[in-house]
Structure formats: structure tokens, C-alpha cells
C-alpha atoms as a PDB file:
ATOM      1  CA  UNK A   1       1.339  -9.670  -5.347  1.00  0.00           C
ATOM      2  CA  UNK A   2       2.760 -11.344  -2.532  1.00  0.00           C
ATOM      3  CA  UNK A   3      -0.837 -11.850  -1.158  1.00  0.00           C
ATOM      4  CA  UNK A   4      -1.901 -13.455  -4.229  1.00  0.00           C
ATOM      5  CA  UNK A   5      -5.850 -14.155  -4.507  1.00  0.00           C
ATOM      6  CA  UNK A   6      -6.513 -10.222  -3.409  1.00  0.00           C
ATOM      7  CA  UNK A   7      -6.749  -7.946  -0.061  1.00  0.00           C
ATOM      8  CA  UNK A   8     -10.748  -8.893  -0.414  1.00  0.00           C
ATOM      9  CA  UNK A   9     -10.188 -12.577  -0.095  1.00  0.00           C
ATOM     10  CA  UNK A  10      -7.696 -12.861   2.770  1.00  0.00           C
ATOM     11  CA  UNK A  11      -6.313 -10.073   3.567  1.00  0.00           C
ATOM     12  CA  UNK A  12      -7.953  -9.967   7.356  1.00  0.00           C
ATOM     13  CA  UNK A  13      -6.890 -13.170   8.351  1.00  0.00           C
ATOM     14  CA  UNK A  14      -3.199 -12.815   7.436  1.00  0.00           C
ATOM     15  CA  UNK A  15      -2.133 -12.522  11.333  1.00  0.00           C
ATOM     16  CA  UNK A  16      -4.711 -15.263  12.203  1.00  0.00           C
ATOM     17  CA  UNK A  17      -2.767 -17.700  14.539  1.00  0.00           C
ATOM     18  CA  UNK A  18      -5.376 -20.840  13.285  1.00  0.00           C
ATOM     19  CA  UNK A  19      -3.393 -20.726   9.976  1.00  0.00           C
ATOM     20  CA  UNK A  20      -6.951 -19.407   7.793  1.00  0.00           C
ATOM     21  CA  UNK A  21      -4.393 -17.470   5.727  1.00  0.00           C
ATOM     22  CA  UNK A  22      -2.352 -20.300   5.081  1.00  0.00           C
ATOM     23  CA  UNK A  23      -5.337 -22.905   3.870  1.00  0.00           C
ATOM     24  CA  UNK A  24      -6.226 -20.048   1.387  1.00  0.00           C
ATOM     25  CA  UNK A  25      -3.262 -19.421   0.190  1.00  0.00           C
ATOM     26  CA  UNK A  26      -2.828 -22.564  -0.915  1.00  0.00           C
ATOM     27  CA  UNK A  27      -6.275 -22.169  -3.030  1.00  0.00           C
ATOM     28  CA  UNK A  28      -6.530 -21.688  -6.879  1.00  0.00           C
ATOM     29  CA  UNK A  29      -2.850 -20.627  -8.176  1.00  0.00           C
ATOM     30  CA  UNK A  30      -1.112 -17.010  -8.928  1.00  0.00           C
ATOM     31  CA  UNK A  31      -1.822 -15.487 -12.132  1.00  0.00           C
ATOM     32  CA  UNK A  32      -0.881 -12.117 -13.449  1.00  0.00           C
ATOM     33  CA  UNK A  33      -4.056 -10.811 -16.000  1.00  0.00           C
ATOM     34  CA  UNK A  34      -3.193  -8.082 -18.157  1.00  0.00           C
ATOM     35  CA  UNK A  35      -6.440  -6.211 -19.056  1.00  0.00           C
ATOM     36  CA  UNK A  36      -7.915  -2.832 -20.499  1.00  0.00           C
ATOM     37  CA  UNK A  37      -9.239  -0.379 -18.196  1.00  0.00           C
ATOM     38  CA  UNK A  38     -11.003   2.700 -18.732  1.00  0.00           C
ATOM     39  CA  UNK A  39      -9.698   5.224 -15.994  1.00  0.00           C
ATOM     40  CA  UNK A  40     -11.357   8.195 -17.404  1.00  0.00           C
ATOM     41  CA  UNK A  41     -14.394   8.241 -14.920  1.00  0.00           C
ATOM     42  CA  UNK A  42     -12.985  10.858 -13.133  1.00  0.00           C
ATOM     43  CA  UNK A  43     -13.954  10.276  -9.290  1.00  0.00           C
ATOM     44  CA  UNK A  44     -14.698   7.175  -9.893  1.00  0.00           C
ATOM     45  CA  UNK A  45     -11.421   4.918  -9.847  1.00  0.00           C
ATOM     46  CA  UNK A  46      -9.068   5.452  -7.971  1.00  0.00           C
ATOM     47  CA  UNK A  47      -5.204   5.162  -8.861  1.00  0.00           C
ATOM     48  CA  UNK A  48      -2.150   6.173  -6.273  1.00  0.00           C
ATOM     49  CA  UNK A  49       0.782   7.593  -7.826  1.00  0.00           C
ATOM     50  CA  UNK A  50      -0.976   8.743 -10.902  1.00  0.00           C
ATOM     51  CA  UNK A  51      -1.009   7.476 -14.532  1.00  0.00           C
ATOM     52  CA  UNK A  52       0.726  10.255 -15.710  1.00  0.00           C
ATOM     53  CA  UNK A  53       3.650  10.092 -12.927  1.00  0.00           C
ATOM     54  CA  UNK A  54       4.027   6.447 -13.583  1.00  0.00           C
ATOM     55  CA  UNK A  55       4.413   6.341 -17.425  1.00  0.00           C
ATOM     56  CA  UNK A  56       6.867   9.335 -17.242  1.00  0.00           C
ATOM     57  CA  UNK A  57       9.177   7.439 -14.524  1.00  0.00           C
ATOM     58  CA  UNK A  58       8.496   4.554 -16.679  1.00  0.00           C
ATOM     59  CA  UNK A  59       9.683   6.508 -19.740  1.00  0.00           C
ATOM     60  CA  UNK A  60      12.920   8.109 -17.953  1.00  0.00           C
ATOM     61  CA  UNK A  61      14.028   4.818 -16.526  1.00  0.00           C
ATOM     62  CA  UNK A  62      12.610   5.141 -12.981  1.00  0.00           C
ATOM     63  CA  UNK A  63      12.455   1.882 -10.859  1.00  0.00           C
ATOM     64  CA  UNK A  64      10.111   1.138  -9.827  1.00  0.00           C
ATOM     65  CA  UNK A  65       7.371   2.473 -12.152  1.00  0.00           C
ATOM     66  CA  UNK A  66       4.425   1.487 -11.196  1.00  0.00           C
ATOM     67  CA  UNK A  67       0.942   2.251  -9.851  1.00  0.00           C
ATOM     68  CA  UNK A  68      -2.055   0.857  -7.316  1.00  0.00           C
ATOM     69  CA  UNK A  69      -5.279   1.190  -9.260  1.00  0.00           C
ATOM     70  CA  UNK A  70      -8.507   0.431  -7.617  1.00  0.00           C
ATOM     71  CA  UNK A  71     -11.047  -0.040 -10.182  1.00  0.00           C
ATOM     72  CA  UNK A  72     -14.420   0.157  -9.550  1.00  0.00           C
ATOM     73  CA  UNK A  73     -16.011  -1.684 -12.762  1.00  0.00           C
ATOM     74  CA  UNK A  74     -16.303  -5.114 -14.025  1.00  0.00           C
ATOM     75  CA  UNK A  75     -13.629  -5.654 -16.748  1.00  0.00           C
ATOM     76  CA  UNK A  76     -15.415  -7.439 -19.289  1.00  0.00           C
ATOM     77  CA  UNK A  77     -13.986 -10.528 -20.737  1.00  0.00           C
ATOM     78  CA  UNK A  78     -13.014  -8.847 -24.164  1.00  0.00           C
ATOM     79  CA  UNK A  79     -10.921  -6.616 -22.321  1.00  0.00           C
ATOM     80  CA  UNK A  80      -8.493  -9.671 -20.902  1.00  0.00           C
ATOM     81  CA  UNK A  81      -5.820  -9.309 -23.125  1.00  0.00           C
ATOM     82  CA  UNK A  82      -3.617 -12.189 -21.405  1.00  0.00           C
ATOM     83  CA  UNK A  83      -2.987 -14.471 -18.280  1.00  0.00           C
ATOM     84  CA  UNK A  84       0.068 -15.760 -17.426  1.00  0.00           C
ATOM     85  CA  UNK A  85       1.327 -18.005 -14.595  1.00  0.00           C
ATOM     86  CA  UNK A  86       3.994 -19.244 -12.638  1.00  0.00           C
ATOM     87  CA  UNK A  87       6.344 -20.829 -15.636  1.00  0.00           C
ATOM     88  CA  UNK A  88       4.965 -18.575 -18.456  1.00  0.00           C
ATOM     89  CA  UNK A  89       7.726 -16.307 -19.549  1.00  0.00           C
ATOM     90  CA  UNK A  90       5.571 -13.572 -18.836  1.00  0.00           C
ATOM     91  CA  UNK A  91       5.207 -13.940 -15.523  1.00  0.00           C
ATOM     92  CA  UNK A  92       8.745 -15.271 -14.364  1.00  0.00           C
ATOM     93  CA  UNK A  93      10.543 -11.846 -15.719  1.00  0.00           C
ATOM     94  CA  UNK A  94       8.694 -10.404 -12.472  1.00  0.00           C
ATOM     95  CA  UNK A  95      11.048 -11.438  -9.929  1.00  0.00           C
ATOM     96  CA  UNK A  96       9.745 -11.511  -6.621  1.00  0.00           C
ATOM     97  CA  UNK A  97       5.881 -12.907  -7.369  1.00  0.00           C
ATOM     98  CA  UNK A  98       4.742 -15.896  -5.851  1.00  0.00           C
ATOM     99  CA  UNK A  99       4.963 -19.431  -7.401  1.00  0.00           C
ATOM    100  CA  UNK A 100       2.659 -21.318  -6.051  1.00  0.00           C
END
């Protein structure tokens, strides 16, 4: 999250000494979108430390818990369950995450 606006976007021009990184950074604003996936297509998606390992540490109280997924669909928009930015309660219990 600290490279808000995804690896796709910028991600190659972080380094760049002309300051590209910079003027995108400073377009559009963070936002953290929850949203249903559907991970079952085996092969298809990938996810590093697995589902299953993350919702266990989760469960037992293991900090972090969390996972990189890489999904490889279009989430349609029924599946957005919420969007929250810098200021919505939501979003500011995630210390660390951007603000503007």
C-alpha cells in the first residue's frame, strides 16, 4: 500500500531521478476497496502465503495475517462491497497506509 495506485501503474519508475514517480503519486487519491473474489480457479490466481495459512494465523492471533493475492479476473461491480479513504474510519485503523 505504500505504492498506492498499483505495481502496474508506477511501479518502474519509482527510482526514476526525473521525479515520474512523484507526479503520479500525486494522481487520483488512496483508497482501500474491499471486494469478493472467487479464488477457487485453481491455477488460475495466484495467492502467496495461502488462504488457509492466513485465516488460521488470523484466527490464533498471528501478526501480521495477511496475504498477496494476484487475481486474474475482473471483479464485477456487485462484488465491491466498500471503499474507504484517507479519514474514513475504515481506513485510518490501518496504520501505516498512505494519506494522500
Amino acid at each position: 500500500m505504500s505504492f498506492w495506485g498499483g505495481e502496474a501503474i508506477y511501479w518502474q519508475h519509482c527510482d526514476d531521478p526525473a521525479g515520474v514517480a512523484q507526479r503520479l503519486r500525486c494522481l487520483g487519491r488512496p483508497a482501500l476497496v474491499t471486494a469478493y473474489v472467487d479464488l477457487a480457479s485453481p491455477g488460475r490466481h495466484l495467492v502467496f502465503k495461502s488462504v488457509m495459512h492466513t485465516f488460521v494465523g488470523k484466527a490464533i492471533g498471528y501478526a501480521p495475517a495477511n496475504a498477496d493475492v494476484l487475481y486474474r479476473n475482473a471483479i464485477p461491480p456487485q462484488h465491491i462491497e466498500s471503499i474507504a479513504f484517507p479519514g474514513d474510519p475504515a481506513y485510518d485503523r490501518l496504520p501505516g497506509l498512505p494519506t494522500a
